[in-house]
Protein backbone atom coordinates (compact mmCIF):
# COMPACT_ATOMS: atom_id res chain seq x y z
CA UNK A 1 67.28 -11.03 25.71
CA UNK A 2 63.53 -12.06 27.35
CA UNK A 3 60.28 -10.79 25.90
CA UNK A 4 57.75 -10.58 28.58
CA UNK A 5 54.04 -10.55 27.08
CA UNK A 6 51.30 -8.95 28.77
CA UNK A 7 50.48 -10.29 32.23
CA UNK A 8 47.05 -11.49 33.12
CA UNK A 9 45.77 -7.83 34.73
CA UNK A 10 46.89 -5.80 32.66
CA UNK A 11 45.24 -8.26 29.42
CA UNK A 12 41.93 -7.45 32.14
CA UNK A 13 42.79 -3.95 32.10
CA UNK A 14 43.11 -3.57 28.28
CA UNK A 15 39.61 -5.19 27.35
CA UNK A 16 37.74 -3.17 30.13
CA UNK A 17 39.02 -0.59 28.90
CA UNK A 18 37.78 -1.39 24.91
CA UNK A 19 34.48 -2.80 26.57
CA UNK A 20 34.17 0.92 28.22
CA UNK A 21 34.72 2.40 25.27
CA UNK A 22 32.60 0.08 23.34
CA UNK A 23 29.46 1.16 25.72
CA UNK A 24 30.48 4.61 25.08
CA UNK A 25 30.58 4.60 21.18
CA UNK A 26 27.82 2.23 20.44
CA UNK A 27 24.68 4.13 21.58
CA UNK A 28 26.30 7.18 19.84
CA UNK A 29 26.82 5.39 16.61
CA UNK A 30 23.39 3.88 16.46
CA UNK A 31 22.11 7.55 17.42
CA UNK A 32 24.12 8.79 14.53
CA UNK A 33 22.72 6.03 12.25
CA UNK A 34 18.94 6.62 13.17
CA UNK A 35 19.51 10.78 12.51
CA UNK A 36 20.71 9.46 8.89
CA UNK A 37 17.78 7.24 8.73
CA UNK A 38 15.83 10.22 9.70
CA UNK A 39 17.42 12.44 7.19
CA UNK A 40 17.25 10.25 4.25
CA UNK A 41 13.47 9.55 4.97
CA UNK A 42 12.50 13.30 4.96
CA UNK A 43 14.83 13.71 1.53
CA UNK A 44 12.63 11.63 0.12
CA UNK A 45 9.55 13.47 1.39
CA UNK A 46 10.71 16.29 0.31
CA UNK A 47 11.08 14.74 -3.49
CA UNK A 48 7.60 13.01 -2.89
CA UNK A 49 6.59 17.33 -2.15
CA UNK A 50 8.00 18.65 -5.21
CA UNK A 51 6.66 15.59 -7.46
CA UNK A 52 3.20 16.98 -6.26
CA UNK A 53 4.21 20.51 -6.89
CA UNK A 54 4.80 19.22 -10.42
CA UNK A 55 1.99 17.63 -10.80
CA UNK A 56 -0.55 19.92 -9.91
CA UNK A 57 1.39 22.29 -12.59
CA UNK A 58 0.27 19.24 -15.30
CA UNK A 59 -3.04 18.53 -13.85
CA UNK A 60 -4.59 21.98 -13.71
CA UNK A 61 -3.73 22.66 -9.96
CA UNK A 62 -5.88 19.28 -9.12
CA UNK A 63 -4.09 17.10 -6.31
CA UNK A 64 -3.96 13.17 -7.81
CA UNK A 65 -6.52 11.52 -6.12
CA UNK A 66 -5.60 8.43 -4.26
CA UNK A 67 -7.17 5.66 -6.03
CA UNK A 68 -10.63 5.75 -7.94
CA UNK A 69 -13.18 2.87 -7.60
CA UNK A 70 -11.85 -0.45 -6.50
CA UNK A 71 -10.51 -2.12 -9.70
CA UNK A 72 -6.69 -2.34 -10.31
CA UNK A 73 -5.57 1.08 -11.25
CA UNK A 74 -2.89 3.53 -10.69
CA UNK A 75 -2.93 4.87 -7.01
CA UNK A 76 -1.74 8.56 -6.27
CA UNK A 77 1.92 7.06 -5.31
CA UNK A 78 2.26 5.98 -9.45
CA UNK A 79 0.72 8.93 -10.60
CA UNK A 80 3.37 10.73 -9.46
CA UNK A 81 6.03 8.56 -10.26
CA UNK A 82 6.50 10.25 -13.89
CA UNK A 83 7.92 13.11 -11.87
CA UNK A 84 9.84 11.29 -8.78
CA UNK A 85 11.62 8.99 -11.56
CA UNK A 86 12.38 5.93 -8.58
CA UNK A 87 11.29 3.44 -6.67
CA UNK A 88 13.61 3.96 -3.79
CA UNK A 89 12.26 7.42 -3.55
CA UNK A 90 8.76 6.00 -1.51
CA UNK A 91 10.83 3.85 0.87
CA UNK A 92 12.18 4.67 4.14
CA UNK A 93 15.02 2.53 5.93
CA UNK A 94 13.73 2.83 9.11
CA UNK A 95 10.59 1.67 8.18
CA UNK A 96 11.00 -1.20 6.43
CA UNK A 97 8.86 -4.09 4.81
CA UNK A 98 5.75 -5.85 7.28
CA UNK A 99 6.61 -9.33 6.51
CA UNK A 100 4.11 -10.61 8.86
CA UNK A 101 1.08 -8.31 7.86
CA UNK A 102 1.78 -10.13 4.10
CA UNK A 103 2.40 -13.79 5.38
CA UNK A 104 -1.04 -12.86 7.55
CA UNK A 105 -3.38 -11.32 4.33
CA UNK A 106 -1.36 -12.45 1.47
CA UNK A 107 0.13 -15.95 2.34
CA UNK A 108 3.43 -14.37 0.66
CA UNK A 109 6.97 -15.11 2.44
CA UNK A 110 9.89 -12.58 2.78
CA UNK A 111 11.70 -13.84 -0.72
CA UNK A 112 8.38 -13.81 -2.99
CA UNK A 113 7.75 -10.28 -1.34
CA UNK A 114 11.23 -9.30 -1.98
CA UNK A 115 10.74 -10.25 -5.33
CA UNK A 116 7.57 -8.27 -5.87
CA UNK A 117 9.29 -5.19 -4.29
CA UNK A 118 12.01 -4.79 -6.65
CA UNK A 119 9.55 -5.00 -9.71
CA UNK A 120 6.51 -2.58 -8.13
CA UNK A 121 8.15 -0.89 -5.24
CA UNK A 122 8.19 -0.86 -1.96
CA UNK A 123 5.96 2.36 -0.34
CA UNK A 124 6.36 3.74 2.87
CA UNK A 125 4.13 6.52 2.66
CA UNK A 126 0.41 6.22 2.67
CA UNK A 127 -2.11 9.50 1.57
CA UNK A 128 -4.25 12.16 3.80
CA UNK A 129 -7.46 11.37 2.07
CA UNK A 130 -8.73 15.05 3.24
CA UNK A 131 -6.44 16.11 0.26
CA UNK A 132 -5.42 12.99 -1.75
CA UNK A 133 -8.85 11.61 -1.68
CA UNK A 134 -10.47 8.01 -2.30
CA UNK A 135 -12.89 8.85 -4.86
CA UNK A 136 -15.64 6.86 -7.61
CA UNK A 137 -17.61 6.42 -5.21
CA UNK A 138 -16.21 8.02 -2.08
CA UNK A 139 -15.48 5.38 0.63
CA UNK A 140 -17.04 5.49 3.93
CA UNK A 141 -15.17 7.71 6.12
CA UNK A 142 -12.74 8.69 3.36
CA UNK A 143 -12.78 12.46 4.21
CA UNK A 144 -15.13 14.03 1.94
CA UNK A 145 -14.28 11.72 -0.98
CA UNK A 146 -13.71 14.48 -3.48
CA UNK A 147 -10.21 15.62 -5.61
CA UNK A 148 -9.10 19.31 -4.32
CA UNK A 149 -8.11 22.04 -5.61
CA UNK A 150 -4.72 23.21 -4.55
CA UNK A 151 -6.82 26.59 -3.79
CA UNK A 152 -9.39 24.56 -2.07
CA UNK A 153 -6.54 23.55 0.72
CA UNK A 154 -6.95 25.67 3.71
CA UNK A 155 -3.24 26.54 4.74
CA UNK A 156 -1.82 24.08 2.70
CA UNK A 157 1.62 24.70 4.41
CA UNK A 158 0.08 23.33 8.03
CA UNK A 159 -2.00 20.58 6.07
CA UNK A 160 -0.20 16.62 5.71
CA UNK A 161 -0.87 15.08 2.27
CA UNK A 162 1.83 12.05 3.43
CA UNK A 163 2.77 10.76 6.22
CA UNK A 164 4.65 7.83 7.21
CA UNK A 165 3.73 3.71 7.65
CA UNK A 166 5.84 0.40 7.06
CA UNK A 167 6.01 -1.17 3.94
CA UNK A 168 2.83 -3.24 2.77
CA UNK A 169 1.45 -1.70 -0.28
CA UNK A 170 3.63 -1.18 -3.65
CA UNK A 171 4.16 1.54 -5.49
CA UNK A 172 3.20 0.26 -9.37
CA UNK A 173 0.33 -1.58 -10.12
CA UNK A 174 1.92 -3.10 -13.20
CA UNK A 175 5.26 -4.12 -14.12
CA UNK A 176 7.25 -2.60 -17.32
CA UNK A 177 5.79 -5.65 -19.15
CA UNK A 178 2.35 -4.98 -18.35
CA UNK A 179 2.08 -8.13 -15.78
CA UNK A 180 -0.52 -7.01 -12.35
CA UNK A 181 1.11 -6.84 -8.94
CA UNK A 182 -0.12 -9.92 -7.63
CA UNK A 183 -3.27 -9.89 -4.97
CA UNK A 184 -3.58 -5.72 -5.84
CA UNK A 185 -1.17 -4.97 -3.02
CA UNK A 186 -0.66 -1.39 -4.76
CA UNK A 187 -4.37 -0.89 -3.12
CA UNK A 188 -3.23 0.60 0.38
CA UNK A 189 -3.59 3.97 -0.89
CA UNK A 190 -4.71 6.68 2.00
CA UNK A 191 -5.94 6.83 5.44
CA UNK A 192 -9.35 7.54 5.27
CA UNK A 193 -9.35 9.67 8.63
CA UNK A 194 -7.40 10.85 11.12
CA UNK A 195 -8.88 8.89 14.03
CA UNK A 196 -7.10 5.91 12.44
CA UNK A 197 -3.37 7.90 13.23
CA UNK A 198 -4.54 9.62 16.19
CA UNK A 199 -5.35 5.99 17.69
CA UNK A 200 -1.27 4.85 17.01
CA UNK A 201 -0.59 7.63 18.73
CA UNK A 202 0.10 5.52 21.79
CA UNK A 203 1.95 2.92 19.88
CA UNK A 204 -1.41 0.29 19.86
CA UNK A 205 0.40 -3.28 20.05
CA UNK A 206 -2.12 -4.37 17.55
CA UNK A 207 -0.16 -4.57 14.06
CA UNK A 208 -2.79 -5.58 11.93
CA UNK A 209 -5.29 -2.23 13.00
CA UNK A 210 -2.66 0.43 13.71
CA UNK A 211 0.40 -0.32 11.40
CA UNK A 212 -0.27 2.11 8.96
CA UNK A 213 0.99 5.27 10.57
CA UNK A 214 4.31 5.01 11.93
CA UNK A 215 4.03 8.43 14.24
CA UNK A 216 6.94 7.96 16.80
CA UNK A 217 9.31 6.50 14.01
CA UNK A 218 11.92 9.27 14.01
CA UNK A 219 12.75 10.59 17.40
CA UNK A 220 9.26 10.27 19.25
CA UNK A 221 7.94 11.80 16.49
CA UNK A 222 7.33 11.35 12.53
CA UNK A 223 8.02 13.12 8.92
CA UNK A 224 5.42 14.49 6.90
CA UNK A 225 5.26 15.52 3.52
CA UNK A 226 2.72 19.09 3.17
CA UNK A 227 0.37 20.02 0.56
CA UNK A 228 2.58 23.41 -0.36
CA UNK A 229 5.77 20.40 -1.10
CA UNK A 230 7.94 20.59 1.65
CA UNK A 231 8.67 18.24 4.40
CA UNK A 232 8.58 18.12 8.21
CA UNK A 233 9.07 16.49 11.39
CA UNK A 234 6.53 16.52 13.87
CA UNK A 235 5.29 14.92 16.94
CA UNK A 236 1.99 13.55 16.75
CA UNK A 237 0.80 15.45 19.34
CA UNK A 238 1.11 18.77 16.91
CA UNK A 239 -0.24 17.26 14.18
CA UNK A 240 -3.83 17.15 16.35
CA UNK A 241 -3.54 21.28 17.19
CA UNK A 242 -6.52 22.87 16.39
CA UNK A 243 -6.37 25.64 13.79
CA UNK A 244 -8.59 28.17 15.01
CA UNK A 245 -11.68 28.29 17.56
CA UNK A 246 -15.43 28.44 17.08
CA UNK A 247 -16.55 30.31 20.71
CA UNK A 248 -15.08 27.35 22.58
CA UNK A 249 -15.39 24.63 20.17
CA UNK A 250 -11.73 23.57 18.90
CA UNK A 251 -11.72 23.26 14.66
CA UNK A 252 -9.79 21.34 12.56
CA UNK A 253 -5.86 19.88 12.31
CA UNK A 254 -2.95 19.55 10.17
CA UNK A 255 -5.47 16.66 8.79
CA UNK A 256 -8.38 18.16 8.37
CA UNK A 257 -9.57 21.63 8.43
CA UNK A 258 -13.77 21.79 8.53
CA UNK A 259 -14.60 19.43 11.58
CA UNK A 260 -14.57 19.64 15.14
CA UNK A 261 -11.00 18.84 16.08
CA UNK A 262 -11.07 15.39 17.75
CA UNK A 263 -15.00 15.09 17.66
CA UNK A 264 -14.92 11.46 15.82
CA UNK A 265 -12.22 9.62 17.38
CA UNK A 266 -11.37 12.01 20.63
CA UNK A 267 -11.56 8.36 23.31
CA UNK A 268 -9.16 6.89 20.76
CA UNK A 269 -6.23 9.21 21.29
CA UNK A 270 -3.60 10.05 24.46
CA UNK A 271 -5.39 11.78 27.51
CA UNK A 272 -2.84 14.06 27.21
CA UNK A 273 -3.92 15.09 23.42
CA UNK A 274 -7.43 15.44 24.64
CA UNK A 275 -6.52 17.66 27.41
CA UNK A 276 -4.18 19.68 25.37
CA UNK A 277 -7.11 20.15 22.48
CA UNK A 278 -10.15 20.56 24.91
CA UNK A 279 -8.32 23.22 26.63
CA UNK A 280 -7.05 24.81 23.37
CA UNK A 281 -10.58 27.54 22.96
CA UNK A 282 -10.76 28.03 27.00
């Protein structure tokens, strides 16, 4: 008895159809796969949160500050390590390591960094210095350069103390055995205002000034840990919202809550921000 195989058209037929298919499922899947990444990121937030919570319990309701001086010492990401208990907890797959930020200012390739990675940890996160604060001596435009209170934090569940940035600074600044992180690359510790974020806000091609905050990572928009502990997504458009109004004059942000909202870094951000903001009191 014959066999007869497939013909030539209907071989056609079958792999348009699985190409079809394949155009179909793919977008889906790598949907699917960023909502995970998405997911897993604010988990970790979320932990980051409820280390803090802890913290301030230990420290008499004091936030860690984010680094003191400029020597090699433990930035706020270590001092609340005792309480996170991993290293994977500070890094986000979707943001990943900036292998050409550390061959630029560290000469260091992708296997040395690897290396240094899985001994001090790779951070994602960098600080609101409003809250988590650069301090002995304050730092030019580091926010007010002081440690705060958790009572001192004006709404603390509309204020960020984290937000998000790709992978340059570690978390430890010394190995089990005592040994330095080489070049001090734990020092990355906070943003030291939110001009800086407001100015990646429209995705600056310019690694080397702007790669710190990741804002459209997730979605168009970007997780954020809160100085009550829990975590959120946001765009970064809401991040810039004014809290409340002087007369017309437009005060503070979920960064900041004493200064004029915008007034130090308003040409730096989206016209559309600007509008949205100078129209906020009117």
């Amino acid at each position: 008895m014959s066999r007869q195989g497939f013909t030539l058209i209907e071989l056609l037929v079958v792999i348009a159809i699985i190409a079809l298919l394949a155009a179909i499922l793919f977008p889906v899947f790598a949907q699917a796969r960023k909502k995970a990444e998405q997911t897993a990121c604010l988990s970790h937030q979320r932990q980051m949160g409820q280390a803090v919570m802890m913290y301030l319990n230990d420290y008499d309701q004091v936030y860690p500050p984010a680094a003191e001086g400029t020597g090699l010492v433990a930035n706020w990401a270590e001092r609340i390590f005792p309480y996170v208990k991993s290293l994977g907890v500070y890094r986000c797959p979707t943001q990943g390591i900036a292998y050409d930020v550390l061959r630029r200012w560290y000469n260091i390739g992708r296997t040395q960094a690897d290396r240094i990675y899985e001994i001090y940890g790779v951070r994602n996160f960098s600080a609101n210095a409003y809250v988590i604060a650069w301090i002995n001596p304050p730092y030019p435009r580091a926010g007010p350069g002081v440690v705060r209170k958790e009572a001192e934090v004006d709404e603390p569940a509309r204020t960020i103390i984290f937000n998000e940035c790709v992978g340059v600074g570690t978390v430890l600044h010394r190995a089990p055995d005592g040994t330095p992180v080489p070049n001090n690359m734990q020092w990355w510790w906070a943003i030291s205002d939110e001009c800086w974020v407001c100015a990646e806000a429209d995705r600056d091609q310019d690694l080397d000034a702007n790669f710190w905050a990741s804002l459209i990572a997730h979605s168009n928009g970007s997780n954020y840990t809160l100085a009550d502990g829990h975590a959120k997504w946001f765009r970064p458009d809401q991040t810039y919202m004014p809290r409340r109004c002087e007369g017309t004059t437009p005060m503070g942000n979920m960064w900041q809550w004493g200064e004029i909202t915008l007034g130090r870094c308003g040409t730096d951000c989206p016209i559309h921000m600007r509008q949205a903001v100078a129209n906020f009191c009117r």
